[in-house]
N, C-alpha and C. Protein backbone atom coordinates (compact mmCIF):
# COMPACT_ATOMS: atom_id res chain seq x y z
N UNK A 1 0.83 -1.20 0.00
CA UNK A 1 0.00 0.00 0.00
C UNK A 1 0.87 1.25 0.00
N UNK A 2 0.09 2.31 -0.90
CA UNK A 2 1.25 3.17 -1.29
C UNK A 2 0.61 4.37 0.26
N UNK A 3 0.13 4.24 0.83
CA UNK A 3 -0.70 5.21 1.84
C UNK A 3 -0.18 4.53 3.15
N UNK A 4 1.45 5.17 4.10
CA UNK A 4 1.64 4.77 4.99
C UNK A 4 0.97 4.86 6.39
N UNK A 5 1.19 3.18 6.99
CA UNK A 5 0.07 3.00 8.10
C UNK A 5 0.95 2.78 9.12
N UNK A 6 0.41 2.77 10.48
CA UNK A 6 0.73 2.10 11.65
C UNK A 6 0.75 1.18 11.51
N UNK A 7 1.34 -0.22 12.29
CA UNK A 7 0.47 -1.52 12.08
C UNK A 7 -1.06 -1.87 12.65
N UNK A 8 -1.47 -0.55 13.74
CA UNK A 8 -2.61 -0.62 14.47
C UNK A 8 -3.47 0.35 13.92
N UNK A 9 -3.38 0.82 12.70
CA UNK A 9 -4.26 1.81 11.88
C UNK A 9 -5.61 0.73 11.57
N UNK A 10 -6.53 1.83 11.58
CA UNK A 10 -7.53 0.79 11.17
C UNK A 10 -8.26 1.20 9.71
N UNK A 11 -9.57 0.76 9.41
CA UNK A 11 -10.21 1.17 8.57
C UNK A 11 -10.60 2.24 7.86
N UNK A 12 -11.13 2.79 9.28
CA UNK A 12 -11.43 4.71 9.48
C UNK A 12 -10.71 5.47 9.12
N UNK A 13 -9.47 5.05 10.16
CA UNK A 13 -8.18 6.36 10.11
C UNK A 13 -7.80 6.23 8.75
N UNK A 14 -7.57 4.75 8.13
CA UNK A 14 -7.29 5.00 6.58
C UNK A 14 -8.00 5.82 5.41
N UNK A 15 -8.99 5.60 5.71
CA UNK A 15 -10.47 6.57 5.18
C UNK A 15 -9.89 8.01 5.17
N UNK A 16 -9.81 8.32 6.50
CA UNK A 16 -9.41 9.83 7.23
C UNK A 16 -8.34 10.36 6.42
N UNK A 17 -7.07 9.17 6.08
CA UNK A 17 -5.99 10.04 5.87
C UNK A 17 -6.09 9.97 3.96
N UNK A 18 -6.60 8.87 3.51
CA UNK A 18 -7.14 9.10 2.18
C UNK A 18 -8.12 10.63 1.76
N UNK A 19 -8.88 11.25 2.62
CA UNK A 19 -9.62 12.25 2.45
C UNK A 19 -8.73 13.26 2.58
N UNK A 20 -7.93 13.01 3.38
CA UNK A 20 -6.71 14.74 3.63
C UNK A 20 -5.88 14.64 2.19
N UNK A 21 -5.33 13.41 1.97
CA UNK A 21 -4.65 13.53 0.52
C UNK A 21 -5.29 13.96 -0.43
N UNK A 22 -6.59 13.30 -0.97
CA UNK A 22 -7.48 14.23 -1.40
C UNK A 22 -7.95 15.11 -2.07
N UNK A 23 -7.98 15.87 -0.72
CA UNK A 23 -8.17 17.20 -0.49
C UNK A 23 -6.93 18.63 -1.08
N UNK A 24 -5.81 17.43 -0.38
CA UNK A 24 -4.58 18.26 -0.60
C UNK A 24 -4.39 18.25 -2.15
N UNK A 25 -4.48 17.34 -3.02
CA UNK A 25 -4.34 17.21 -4.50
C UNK A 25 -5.81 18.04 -5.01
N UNK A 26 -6.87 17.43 -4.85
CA UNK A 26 -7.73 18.45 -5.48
C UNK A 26 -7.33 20.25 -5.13
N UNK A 27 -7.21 20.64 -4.34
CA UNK A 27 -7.00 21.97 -4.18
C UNK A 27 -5.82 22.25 -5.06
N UNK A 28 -4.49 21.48 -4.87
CA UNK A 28 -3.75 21.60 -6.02
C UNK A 28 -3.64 21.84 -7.57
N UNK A 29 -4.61 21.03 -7.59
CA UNK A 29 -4.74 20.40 -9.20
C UNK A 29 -6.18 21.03 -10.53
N UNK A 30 -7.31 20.69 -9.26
CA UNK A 30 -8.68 21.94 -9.43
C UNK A 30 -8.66 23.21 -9.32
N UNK A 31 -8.11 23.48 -7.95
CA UNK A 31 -8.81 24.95 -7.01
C UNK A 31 -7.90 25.84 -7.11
N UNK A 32 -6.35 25.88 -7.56
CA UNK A 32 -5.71 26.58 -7.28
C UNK A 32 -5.14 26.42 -8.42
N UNK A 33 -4.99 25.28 -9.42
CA UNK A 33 -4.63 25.36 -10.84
C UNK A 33 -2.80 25.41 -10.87
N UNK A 34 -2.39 24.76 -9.76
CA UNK A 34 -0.91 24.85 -9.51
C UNK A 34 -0.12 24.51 -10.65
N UNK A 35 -0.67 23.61 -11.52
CA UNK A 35 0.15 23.12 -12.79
C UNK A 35 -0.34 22.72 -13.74
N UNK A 36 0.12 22.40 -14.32
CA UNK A 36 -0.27 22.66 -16.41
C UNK A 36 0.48 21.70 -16.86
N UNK A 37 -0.68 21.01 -18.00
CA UNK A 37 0.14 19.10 -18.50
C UNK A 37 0.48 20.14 -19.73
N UNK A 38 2.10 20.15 -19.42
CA UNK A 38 2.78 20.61 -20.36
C UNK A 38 4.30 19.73 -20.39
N UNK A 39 4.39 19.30 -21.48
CA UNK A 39 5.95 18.53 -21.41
C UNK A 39 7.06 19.22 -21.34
N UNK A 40 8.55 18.70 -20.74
CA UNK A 40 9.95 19.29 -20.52
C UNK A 40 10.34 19.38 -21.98
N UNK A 41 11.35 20.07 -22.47
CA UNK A 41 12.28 19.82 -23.61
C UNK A 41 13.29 18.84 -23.12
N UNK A 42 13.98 18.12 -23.60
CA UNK A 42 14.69 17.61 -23.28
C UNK A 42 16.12 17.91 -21.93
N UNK A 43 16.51 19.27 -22.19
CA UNK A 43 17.13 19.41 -21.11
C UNK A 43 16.94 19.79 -19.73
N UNK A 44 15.61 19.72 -19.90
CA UNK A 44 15.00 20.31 -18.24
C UNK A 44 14.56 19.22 -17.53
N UNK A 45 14.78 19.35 -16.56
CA UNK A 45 14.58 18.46 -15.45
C UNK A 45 13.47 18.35 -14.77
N UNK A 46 13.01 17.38 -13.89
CA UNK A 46 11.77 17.21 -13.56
C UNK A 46 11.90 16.66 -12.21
N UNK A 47 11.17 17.30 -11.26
CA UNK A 47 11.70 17.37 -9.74
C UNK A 47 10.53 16.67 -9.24
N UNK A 48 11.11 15.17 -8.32
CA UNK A 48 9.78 14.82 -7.83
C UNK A 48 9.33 15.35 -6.38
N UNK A 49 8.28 14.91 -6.15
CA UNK A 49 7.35 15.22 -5.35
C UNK A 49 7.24 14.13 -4.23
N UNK A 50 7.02 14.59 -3.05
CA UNK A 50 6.76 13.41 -1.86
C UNK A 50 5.46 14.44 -0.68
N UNK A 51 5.05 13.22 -0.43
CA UNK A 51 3.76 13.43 0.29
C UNK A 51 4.26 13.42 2.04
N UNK A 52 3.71 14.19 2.62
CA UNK A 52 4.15 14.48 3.97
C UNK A 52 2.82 14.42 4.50
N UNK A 53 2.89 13.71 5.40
CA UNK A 53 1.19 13.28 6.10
C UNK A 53 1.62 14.18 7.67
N UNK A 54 0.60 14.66 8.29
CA UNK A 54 0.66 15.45 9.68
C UNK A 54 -0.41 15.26 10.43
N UNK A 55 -0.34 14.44 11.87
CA UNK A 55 -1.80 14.64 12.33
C UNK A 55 -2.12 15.81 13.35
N UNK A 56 -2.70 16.63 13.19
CA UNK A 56 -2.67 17.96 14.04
C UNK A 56 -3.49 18.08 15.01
N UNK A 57 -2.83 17.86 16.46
CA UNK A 57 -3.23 18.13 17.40
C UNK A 57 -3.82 19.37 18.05
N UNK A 58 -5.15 19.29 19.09
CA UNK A 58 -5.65 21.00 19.83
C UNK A 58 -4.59 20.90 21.06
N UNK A 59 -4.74 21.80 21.78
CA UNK A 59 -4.42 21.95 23.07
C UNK A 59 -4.45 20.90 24.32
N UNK A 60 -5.32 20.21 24.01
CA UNK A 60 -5.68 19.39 25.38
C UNK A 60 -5.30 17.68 24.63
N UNK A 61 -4.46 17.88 23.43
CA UNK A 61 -4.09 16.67 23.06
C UNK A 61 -4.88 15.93 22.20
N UNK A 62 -5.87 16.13 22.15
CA UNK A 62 -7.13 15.61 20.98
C UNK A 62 -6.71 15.56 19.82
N UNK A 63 -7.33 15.15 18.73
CA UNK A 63 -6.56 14.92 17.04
C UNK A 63 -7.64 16.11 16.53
N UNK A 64 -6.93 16.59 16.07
CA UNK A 64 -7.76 17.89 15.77
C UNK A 64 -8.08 17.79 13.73
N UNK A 65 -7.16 17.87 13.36
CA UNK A 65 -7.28 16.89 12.07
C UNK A 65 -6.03 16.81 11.31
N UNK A 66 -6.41 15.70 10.07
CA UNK A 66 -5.42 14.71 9.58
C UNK A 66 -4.84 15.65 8.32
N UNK A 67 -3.37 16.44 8.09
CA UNK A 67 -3.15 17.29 7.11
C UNK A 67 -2.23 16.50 6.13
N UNK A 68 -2.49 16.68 5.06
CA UNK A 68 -1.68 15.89 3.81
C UNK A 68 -1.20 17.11 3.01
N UNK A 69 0.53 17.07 2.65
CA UNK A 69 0.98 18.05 1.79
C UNK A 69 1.80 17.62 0.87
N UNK A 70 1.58 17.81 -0.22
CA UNK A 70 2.25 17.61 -1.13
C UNK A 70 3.77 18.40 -1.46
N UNK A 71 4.82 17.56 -1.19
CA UNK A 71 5.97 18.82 -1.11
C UNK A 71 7.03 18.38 -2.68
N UNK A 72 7.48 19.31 -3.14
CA UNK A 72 8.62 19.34 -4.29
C UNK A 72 9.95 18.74 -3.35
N UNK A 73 11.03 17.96 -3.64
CA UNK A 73 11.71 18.04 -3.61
C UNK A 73 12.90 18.64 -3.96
N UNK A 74 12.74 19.65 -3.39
CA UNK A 74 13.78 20.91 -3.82
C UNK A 74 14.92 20.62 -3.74
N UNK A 75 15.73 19.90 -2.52
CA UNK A 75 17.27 19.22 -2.44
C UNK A 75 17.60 18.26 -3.58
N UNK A 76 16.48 18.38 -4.23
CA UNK A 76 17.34 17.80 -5.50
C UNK A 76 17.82 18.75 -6.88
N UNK A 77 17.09 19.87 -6.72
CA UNK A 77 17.28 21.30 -7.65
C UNK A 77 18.81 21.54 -7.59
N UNK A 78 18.99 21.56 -8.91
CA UNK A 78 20.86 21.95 -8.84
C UNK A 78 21.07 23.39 -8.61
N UNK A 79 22.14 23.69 -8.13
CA UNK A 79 22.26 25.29 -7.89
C UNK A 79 21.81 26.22 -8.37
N UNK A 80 22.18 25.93 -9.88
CA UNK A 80 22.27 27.12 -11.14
C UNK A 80 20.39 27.04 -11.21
N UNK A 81 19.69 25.89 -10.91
CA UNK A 81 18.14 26.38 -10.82
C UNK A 81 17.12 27.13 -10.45
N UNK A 82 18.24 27.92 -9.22
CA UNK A 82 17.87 28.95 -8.31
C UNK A 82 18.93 29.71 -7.85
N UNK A 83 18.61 30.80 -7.45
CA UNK A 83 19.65 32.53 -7.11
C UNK A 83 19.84 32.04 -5.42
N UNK A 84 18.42 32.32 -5.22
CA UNK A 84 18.35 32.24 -3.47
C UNK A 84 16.96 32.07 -3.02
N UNK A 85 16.91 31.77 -1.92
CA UNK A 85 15.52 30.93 -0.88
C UNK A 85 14.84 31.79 -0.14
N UNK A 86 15.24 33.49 -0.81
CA UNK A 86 14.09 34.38 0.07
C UNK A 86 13.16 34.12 -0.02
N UNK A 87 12.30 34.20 0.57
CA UNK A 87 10.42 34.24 0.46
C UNK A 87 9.95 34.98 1.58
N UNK A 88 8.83 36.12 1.06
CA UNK A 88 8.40 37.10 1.68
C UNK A 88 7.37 36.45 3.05
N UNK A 89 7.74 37.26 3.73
CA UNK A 89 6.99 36.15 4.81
C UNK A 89 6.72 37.86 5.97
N UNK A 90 6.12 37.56 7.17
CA UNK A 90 6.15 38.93 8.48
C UNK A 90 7.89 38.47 8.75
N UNK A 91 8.20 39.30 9.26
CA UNK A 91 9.31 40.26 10.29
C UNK A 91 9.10 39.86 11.66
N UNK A 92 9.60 39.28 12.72
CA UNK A 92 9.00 38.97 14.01
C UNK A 92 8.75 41.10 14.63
N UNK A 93 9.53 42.41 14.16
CA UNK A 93 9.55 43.37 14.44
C UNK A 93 8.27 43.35 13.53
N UNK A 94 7.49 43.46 12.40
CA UNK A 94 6.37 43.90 12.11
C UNK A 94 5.26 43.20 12.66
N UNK A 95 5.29 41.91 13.26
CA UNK A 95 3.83 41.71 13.79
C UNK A 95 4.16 42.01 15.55
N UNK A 96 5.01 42.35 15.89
CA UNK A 96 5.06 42.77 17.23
C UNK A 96 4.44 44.40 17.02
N UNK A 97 4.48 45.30 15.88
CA UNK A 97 4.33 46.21 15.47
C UNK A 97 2.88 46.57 15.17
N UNK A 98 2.15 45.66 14.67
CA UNK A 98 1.14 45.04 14.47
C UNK A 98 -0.05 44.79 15.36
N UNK A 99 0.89 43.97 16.94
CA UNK A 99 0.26 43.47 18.08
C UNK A 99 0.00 44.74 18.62
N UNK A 100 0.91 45.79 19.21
CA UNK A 100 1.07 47.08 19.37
C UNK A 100 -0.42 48.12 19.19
N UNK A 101 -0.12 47.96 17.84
CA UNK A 101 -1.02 49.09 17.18
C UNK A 101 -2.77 48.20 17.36
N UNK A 102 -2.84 46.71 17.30
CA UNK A 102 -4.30 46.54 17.52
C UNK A 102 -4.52 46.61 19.43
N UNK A 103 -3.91 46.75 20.02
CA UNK A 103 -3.88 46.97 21.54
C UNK A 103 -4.22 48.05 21.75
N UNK A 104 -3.20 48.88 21.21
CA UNK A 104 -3.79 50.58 20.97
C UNK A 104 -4.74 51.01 20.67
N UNK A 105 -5.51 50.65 20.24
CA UNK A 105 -6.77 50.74 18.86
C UNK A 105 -7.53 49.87 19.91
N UNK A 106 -7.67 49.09 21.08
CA UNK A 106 -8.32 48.29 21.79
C UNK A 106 -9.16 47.01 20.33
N UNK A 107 -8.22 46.71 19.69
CA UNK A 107 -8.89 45.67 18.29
C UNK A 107 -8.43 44.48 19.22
N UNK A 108 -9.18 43.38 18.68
CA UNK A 108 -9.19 42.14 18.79
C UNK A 108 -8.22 41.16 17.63
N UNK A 109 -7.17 40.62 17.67
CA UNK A 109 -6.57 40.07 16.99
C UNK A 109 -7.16 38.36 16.95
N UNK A 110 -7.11 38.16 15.79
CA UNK A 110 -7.76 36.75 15.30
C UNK A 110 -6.42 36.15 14.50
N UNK A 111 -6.57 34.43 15.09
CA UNK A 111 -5.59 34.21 13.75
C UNK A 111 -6.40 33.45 12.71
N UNK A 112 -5.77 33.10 11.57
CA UNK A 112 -7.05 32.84 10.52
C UNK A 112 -5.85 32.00 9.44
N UNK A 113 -6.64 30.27 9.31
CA UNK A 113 -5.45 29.13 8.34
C UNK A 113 -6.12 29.64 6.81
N UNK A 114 -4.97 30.42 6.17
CA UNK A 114 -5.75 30.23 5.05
C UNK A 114 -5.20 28.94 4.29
N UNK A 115 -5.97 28.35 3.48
CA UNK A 115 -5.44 27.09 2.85
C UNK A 115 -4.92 27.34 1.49
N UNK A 116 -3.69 26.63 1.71
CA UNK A 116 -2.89 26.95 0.16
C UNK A 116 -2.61 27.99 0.36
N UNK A 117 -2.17 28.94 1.10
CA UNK A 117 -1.77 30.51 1.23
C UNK A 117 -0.50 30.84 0.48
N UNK A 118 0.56 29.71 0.38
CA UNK A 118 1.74 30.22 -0.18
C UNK A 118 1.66 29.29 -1.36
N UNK A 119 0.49 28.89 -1.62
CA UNK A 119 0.49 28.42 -3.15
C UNK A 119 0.17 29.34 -4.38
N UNK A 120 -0.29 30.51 -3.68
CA UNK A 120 -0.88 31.58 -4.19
C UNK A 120 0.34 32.39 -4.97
N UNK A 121 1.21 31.89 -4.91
CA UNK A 121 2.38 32.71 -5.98
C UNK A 121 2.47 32.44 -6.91
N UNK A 122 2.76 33.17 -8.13
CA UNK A 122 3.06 32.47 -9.68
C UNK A 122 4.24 32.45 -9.67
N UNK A 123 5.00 31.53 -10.48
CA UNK A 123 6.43 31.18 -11.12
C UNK A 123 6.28 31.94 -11.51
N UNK A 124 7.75 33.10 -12.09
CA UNK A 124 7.84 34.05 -13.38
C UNK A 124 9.62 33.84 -13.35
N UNK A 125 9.76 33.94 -14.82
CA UNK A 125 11.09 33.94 -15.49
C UNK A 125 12.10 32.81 -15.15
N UNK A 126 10.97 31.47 -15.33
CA UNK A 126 11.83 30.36 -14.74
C UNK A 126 10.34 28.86 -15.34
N UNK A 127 10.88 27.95 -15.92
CA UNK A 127 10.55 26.88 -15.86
C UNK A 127 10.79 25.63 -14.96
N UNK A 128 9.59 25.31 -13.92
CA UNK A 128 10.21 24.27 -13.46
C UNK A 128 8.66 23.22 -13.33
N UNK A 129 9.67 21.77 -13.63
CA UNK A 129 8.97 20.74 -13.40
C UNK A 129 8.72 20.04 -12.52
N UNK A 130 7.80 18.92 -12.03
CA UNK A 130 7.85 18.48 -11.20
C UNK A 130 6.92 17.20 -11.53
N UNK A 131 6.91 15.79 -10.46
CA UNK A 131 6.06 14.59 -11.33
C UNK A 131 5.14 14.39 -9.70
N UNK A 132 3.71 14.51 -10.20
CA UNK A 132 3.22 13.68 -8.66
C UNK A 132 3.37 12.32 -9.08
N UNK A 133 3.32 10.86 -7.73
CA UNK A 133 3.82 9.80 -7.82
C UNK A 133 2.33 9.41 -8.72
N UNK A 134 3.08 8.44 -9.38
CA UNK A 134 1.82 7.70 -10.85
C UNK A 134 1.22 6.48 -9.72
N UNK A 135 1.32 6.38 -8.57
CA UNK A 135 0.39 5.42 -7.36
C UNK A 135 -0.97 6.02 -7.07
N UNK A 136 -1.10 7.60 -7.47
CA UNK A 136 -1.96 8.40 -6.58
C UNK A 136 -3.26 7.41 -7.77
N UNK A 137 -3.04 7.02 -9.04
CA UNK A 137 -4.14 6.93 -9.76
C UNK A 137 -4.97 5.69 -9.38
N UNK A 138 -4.30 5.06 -8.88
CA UNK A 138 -5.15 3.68 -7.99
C UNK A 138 -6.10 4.58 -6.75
N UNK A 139 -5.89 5.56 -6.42
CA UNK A 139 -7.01 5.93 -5.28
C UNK A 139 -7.81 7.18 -6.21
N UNK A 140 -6.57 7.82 -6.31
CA UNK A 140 -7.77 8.84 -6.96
C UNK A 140 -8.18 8.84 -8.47
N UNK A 141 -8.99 7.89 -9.41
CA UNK A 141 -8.64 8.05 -10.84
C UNK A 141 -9.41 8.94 -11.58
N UNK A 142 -10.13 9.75 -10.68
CA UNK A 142 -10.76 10.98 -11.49
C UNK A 142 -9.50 12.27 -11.74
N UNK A 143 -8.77 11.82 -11.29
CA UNK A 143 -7.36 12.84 -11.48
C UNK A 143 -6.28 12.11 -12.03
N UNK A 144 -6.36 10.96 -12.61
CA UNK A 144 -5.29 10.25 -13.12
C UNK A 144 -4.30 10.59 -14.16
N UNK A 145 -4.99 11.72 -15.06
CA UNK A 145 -4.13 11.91 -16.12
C UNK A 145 -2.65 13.18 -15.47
N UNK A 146 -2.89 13.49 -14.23
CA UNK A 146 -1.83 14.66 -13.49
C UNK A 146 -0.78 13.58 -12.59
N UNK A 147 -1.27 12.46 -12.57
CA UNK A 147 -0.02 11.22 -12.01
C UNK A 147 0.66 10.57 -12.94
N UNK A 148 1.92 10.42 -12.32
CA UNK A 148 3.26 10.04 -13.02
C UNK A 148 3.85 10.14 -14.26
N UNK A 149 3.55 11.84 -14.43
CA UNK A 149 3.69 12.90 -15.79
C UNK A 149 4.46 13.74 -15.44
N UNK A 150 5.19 14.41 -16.59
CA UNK A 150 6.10 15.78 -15.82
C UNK A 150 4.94 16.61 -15.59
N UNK A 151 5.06 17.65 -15.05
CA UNK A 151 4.07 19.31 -14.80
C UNK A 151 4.85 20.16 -14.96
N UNK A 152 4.01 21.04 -15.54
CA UNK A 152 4.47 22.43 -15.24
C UNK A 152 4.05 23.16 -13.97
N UNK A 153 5.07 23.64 -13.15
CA UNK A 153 4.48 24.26 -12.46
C UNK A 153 4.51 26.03 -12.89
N UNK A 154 2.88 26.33 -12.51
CA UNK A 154 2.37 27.60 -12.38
C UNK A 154 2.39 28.24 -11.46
N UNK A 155 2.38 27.61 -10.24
CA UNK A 155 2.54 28.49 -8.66
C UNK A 155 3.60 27.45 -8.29
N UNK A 156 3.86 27.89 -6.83
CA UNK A 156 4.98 27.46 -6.21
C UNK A 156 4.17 26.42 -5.27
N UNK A 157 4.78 25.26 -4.77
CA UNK A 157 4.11 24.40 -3.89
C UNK A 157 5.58 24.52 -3.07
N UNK A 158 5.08 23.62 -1.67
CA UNK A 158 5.99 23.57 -0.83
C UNK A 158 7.65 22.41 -1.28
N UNK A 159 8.57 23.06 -0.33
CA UNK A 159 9.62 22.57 -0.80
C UNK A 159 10.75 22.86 -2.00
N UNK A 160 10.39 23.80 -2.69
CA UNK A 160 11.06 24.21 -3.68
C UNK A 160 11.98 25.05 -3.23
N UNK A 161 13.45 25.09 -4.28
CA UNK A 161 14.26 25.95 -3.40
C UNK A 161 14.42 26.79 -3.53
N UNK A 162 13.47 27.37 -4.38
CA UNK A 162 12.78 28.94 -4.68
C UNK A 162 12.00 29.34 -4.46
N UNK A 163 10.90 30.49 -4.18
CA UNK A 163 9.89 30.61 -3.93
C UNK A 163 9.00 31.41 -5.06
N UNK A 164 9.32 32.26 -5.79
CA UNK A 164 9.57 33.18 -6.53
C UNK A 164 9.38 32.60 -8.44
């Protein structure tokens, strides 16, 4: 089985963690339009992909829910594929800056998961490929033709050693 288990996993939880994968590929592939069945030329390379399963715990220890991410293997990107690994992100000085000014203002600060948030970037002035594993089409085959193909990627997914 290509969907790693405990040996004491049962039925359900398999269910459970089949729905987070999913989820995580449809949003990829549907909702966010991350990549495009477009072929390499011959000298470009094609970076695979590995699945990172997370079960996310609340506060008091409970399973809060089951997260599946699809990550690029970026440690395999040769140097010359990328400049550098900035990616725009807060400042620990701007959200302390931030905390400040909604205290001041007597505001209520909320935090809020957006999903796919840093998928939301486009590639520009750079081709890169990447293959999801050709196993996913035994579970999911309404998405079969985006397994074990090169892609283009259009936005950035996690793991890449660029962001940009």
């Amino acid at each position: 089985d290509h969907i790693p288990r405990r040996p004491q996993t049962t039925a359900g939880e398999t269910k459970a963690w089949l729905h987070a994968i999913e989820s995580e590929l449809k949003n990829l592939i549907l909702d966010n339009k991350t990549f495009k069945l477009e072929l390499p030329v011959p000298d470009e390379r094609v970076i695979p992909t590995k699945l990172v399963l997370k079960a996310k715990s609340l506060a008091n220890g409970l399973l809060d829910k089951l997260k599946a991410r699809v990550v690029a293997r970026g440690d395999l990107q040769k140097d010359n594929e990328w400049q550098d690994t900035w990616s725009a992100c807060a400042s620990t000085r701007t959200v302390k800056l931030f905390l400040a000014l909604a205290t001041s203002m007597k505001r209520r600060v909320r935090q809020g998961d957006f999903v796919g948030a840093y998928l939301q970037a486009k590639i520009r002035n750079k081709r890169i490929f990447v293959r999801l594993d050709a196993r996913y089409q035994q579970y999911f085959p309404e998405l079969a033709e985006w397994f074990g193909r090169p892609l283009l990627l259009d936005k950035g997914i996690y793991g890449l050693a660029t962001s940009d």
